[in-house]
Protein backbone atom coordinates (compact mmCIF):
# COMPACT_ATOMS: atom_id res chain seq x y z
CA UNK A 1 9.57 4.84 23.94
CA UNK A 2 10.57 8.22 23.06
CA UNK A 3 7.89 11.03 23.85
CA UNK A 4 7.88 12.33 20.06
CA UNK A 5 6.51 9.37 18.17
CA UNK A 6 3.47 8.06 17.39
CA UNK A 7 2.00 5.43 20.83
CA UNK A 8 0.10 3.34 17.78
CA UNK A 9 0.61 2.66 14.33
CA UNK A 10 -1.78 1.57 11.80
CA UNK A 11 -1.14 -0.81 9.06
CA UNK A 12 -2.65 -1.50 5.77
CA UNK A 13 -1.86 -5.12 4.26
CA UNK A 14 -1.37 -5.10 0.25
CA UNK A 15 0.27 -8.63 0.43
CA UNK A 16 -3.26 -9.55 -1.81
CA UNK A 17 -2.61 -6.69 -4.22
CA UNK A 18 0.85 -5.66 -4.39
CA UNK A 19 2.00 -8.51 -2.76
CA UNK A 20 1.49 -11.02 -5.38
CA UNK A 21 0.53 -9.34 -8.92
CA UNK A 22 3.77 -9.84 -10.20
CA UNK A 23 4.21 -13.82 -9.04
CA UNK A 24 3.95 -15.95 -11.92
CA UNK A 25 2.18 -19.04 -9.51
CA UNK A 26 -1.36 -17.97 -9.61
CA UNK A 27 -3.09 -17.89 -6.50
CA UNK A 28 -5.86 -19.49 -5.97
CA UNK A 29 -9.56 -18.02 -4.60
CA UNK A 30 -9.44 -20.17 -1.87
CA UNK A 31 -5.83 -19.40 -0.58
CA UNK A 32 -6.60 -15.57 -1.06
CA UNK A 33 -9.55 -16.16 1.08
CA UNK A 34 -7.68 -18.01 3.80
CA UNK A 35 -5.05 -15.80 3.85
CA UNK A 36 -7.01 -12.52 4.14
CA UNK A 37 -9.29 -13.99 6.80
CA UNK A 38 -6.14 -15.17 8.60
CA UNK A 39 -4.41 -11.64 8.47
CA UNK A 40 -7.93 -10.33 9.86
CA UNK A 41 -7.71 -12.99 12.85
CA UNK A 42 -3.90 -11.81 13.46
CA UNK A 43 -5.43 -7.94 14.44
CA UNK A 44 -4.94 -5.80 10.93
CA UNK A 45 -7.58 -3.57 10.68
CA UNK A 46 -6.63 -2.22 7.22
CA UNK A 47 -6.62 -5.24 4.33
CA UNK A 48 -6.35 -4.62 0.67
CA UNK A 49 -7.82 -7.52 -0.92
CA UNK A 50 -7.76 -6.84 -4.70
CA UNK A 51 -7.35 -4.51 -7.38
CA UNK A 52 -10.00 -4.09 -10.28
CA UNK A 53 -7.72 -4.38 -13.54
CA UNK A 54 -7.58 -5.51 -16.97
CA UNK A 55 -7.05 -9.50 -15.94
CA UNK A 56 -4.69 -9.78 -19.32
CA UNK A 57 -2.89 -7.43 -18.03
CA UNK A 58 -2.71 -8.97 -14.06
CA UNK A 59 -3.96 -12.30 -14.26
CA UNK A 60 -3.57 -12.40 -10.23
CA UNK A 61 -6.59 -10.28 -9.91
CA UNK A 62 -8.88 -12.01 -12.57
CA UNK A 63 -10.74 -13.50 -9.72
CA UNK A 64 -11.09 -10.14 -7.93
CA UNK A 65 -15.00 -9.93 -8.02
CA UNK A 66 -15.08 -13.80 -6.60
CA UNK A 67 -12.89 -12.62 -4.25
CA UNK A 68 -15.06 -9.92 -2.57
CA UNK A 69 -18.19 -12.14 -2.47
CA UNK A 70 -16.03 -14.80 -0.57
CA UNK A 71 -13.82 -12.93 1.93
CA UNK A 72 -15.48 -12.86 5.83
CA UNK A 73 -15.94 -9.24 6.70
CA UNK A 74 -15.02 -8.92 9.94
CA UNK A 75 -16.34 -6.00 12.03
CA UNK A 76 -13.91 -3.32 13.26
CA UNK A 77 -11.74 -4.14 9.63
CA UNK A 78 -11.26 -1.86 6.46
CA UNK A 79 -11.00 -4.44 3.40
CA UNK A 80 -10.11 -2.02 0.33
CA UNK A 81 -8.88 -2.11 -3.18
CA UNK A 82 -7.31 0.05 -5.65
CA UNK A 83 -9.41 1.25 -8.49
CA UNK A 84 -7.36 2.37 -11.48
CA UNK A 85 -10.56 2.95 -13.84
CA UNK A 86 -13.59 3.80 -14.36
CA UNK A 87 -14.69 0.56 -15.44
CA UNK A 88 -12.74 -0.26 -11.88
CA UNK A 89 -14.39 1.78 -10.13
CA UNK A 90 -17.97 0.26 -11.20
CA UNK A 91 -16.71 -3.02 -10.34
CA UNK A 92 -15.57 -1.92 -6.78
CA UNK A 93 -19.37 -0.63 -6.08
CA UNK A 94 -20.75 -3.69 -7.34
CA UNK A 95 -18.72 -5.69 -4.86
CA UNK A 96 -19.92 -3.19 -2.20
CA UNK A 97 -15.57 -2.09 -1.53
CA UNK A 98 -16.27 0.71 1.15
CA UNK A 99 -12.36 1.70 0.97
CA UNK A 100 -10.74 2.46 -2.25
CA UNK A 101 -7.60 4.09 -3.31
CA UNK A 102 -6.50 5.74 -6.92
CA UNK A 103 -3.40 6.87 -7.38
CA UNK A 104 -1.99 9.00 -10.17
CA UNK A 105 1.95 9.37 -10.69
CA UNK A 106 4.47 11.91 -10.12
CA UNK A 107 6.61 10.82 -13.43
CA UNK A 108 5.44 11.36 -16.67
CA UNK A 109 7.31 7.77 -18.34
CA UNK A 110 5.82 5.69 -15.61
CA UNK A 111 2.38 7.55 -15.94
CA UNK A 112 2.72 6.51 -19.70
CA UNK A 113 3.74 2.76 -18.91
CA UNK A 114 1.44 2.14 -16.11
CA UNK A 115 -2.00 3.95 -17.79
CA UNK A 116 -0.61 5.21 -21.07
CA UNK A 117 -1.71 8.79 -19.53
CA UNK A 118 0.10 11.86 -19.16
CA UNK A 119 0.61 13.51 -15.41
CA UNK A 120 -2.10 15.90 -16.88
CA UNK A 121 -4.37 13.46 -18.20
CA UNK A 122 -4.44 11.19 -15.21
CA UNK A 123 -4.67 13.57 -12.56
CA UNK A 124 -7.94 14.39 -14.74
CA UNK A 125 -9.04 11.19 -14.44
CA UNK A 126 -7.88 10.43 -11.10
CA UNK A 127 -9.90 13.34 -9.53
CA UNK A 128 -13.14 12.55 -11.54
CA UNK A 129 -12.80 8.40 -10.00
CA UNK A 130 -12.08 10.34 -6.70
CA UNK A 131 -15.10 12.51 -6.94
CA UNK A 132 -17.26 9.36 -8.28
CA UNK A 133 -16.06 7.59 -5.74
CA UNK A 134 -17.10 9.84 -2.68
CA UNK A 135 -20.50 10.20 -3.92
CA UNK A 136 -20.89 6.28 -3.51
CA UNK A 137 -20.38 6.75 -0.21
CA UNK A 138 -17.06 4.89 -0.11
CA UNK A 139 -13.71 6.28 1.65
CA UNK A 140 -11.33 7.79 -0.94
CA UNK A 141 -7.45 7.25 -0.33
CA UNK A 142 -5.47 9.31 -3.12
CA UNK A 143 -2.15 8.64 -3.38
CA UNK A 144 0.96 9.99 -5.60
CA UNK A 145 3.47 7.29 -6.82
CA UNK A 146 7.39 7.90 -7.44
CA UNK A 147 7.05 10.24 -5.11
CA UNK A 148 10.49 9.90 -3.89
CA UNK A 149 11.96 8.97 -7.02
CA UNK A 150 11.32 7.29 -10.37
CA UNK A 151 13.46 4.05 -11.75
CA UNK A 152 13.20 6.03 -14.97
CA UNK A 153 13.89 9.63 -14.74
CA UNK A 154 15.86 9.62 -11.42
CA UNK A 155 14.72 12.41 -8.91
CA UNK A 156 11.38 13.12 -8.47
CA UNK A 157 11.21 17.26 -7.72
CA UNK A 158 9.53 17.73 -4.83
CA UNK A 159 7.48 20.52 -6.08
CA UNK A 160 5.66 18.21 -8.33
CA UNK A 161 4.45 16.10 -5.39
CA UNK A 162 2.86 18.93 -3.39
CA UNK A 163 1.26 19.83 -6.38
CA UNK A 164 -0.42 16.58 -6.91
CA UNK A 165 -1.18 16.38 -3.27
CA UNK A 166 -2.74 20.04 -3.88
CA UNK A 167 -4.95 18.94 -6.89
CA UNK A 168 -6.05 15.65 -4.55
CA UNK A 169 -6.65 17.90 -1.82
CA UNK A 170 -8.92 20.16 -3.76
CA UNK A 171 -11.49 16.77 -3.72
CA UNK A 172 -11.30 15.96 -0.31
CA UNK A 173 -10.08 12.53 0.17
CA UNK A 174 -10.01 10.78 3.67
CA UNK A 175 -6.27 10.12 2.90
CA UNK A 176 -3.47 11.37 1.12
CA UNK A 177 -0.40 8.35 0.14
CA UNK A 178 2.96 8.82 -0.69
CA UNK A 179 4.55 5.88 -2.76
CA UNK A 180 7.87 4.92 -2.76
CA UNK A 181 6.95 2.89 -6.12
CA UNK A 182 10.38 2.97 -7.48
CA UNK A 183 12.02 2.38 -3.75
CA UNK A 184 14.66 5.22 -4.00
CA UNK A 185 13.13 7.05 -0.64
CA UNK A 186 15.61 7.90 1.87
CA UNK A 187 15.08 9.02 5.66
CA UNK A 188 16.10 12.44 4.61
CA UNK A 189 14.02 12.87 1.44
CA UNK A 190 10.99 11.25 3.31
CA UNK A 191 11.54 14.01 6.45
CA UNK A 192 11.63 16.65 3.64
CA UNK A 193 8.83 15.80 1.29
CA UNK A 194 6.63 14.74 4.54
CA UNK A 195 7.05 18.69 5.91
CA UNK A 196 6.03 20.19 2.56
CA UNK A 197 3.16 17.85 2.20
CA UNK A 198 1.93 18.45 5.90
CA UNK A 199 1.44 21.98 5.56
CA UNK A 200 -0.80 20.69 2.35
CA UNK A 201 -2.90 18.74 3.93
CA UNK A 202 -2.89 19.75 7.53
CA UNK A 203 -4.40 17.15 9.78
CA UNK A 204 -5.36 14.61 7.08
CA UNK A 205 -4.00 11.44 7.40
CA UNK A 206 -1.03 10.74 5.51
CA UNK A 207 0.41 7.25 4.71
CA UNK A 208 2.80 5.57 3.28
CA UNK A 209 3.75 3.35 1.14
CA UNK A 210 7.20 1.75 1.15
CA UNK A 211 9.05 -0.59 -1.19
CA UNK A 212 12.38 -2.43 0.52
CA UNK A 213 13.97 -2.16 -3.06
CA UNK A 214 17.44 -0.77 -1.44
CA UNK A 215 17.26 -2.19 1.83
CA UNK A 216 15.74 1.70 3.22
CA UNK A 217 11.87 0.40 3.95
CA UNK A 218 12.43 0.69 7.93
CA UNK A 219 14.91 3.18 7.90
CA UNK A 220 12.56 5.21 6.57
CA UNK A 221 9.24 4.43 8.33
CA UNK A 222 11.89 6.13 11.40
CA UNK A 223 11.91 8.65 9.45
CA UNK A 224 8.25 9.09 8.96
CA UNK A 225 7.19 8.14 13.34
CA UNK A 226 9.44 11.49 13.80
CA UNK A 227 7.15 13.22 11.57
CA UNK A 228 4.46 11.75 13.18
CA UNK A 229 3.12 9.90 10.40
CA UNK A 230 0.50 6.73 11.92
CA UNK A 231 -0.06 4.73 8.63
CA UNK A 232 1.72 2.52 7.27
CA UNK A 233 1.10 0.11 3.61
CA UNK A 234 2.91 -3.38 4.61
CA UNK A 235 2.97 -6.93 2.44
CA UNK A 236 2.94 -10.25 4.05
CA UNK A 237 6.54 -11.83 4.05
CA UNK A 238 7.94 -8.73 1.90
CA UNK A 239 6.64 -9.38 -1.34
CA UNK A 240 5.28 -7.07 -3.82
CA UNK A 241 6.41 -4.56 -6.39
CA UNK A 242 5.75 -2.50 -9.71
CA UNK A 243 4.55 -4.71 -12.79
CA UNK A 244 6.22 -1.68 -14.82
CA UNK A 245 9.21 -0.89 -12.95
CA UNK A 246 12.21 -3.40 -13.24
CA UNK A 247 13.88 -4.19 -10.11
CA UNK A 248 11.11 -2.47 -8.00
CA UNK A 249 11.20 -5.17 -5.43
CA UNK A 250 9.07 -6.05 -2.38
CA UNK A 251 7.27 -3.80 -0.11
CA UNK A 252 8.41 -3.40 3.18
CA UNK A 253 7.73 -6.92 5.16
CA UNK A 254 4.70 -6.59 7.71
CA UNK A 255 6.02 -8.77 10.17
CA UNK A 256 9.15 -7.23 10.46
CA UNK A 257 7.40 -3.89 10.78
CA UNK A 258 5.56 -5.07 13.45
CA UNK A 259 8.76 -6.40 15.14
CA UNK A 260 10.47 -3.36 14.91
CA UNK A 261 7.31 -0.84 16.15
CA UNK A 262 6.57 -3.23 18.61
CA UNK A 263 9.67 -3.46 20.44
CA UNK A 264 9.85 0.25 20.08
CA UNK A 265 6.82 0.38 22.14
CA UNK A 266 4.49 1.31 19.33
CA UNK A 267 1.73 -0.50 19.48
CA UNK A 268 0.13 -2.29 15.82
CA UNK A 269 -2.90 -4.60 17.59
CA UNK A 270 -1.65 -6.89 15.72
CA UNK A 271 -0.54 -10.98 17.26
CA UNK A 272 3.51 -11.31 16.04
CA UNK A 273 3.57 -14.91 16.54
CA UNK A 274 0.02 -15.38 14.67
CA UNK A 275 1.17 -13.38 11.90
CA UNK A 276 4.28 -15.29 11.71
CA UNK A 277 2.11 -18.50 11.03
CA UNK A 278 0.20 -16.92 8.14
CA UNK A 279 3.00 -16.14 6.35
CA UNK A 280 5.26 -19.17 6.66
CA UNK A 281 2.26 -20.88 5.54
CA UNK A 282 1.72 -18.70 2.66
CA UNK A 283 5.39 -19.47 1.74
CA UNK A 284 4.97 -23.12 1.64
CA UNK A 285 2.02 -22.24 -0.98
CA UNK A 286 4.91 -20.71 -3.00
CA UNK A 287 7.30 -22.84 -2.25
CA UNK A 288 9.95 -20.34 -1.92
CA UNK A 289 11.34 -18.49 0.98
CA UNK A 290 10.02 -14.79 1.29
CA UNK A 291 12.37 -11.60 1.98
CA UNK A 292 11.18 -10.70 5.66
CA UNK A 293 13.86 -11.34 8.18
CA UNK A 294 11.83 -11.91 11.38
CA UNK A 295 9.63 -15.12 10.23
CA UNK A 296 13.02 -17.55 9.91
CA UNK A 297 14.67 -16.21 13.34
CA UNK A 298 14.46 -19.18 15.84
CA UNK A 299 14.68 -18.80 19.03
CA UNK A 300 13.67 -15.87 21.15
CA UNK A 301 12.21 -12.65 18.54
């Protein structure tokens, strides 16, 4: 392994958020549970098991508050959600969520399509949930989406970004994200933006989250181990994307992240083979076969 990047990676699992909020075969409790306890057995220390939404709207996460009452919490693992509301963010402390992360966007069309808000009137609201939700005593990931890009207005100027990161930083989250919402990040542009936003936010964790959209999702976590970035957002089997982005396909596959880190000599703590398991079972749920490359290898991985 090369001496400049990262010896261990961390990854958060959104296969029970992102992953499956836009599949039209509703999941049921009981899967959910059995898959997030599964990824928990397989070594992931960072699980996002729900968002708190308008169920109309998601129907996936209509069963979210079930959901936390059901899940094993296994010591030594951060189960999170994202909180989008206010009325979100009540829920979340209700369910006793100790990780939470709110996000606000970085283009003004998808800030209008995803919460009807301006940039300006989200980032309001986004740093009041942030400051509400410190002062529950949970951890606070803030995040900016389309921050590489946006499906809808094309580049994203990088300027904008550090100035959302800026207005975060100003509340003191216990992590600053990076979406690639729209998945138009490349290893350049995620070098670039990742220096501007370092000097921002110094030795605060930074992590990101990838979509696979145009085949870039490992390219550019390379990118982002030279820049020494340790965190990493991940879906089971590659699924995911934006509910108001068209084409915005999965996220970045765990399991082939793993794969890749892994035989780089990064460690993950997390069980390959194990993880494999989980998610060719959660594709027989389905009934379909998922975009990660690594699960349908036979043979020697």
């Amino acid at each position: 392994m090369r001496k400049d990047l990262p010896p261990k990676v961390e990854l958060h699992e959104v296969v029970m958020r992102d992953g499956i909020q836009n599949e039209k075969i509703i999941v049921p409790t009981a899967e959910k549970v059995e898959i997030i306890d599964g990824l928990a057995v397989c070594g992931l220390k960072r699980i996002e098991v729900s968002s708190f939404v308008n169920p109309r709207l998601v129907p996936q996460m209509a069963d979210a508050e079930e959901l936390w009452e059901r899940i094993e919490r296994k010591e030594g693992v951060v189960y999170s959600a994202l909180i989008l509301s206010e009325r979100g963010l009540d829920q979340a402390v209700r369910c006793d969520v100790p990780h939470v992360g709110i996000f606000v966007s970085a283009s003004e069309t998808h800030s209008m399509k995803n919460s009807n808000k301006s940039i300006a009137e989200a980032t309001k609201d986004v740093l009041k949930l942030l400051k509400k939700g410190r002062f529950a005593g949970m951890e606070v990931r803030a995040g900016v989406m389309n921050a590489f890009g946006c499906a809808y207005e094309g580049e994203v100027p990088a300027e904008r970004v550090t100035g959302l990161v800026g207005d975060l930083m100003a509340e003191g989250p216990d992590e600053i994200c990076l979406a690639d919402t729209s998945g138009m990040a490349n290893p350049g542009q995620v070098k670039e933006v990742l220096s501007l936003v370092k000097e921002l936010t110094g030795d605060e964790t930074i992590s990101l989250h990838l979509h696979n959209t145009r085949g870039m999702g490992l390219a550019n976590v390379w990118a982002a181990l030279q820049e020494g970035i340790t965190a990493f957002d991940t879906s089971l089997g590659g699924l995911g994307g934006c509910p108001f982005i068209p084409g915005a396909k999965g996220n970045i596959a765990t399991e082939d992240t793993v794969y890749m880190l892994e035989d780089m000599g990064i460690k993950t703590g997390v069980d390959l083979d194990q993880l494999i398991e989980v998610s060719l079972s959660f594709e027989k749920f389905f009934g379909k076969k998922f975009p990660a490359m690594i699960s349908h290898l036979k043979g020697k991985r």
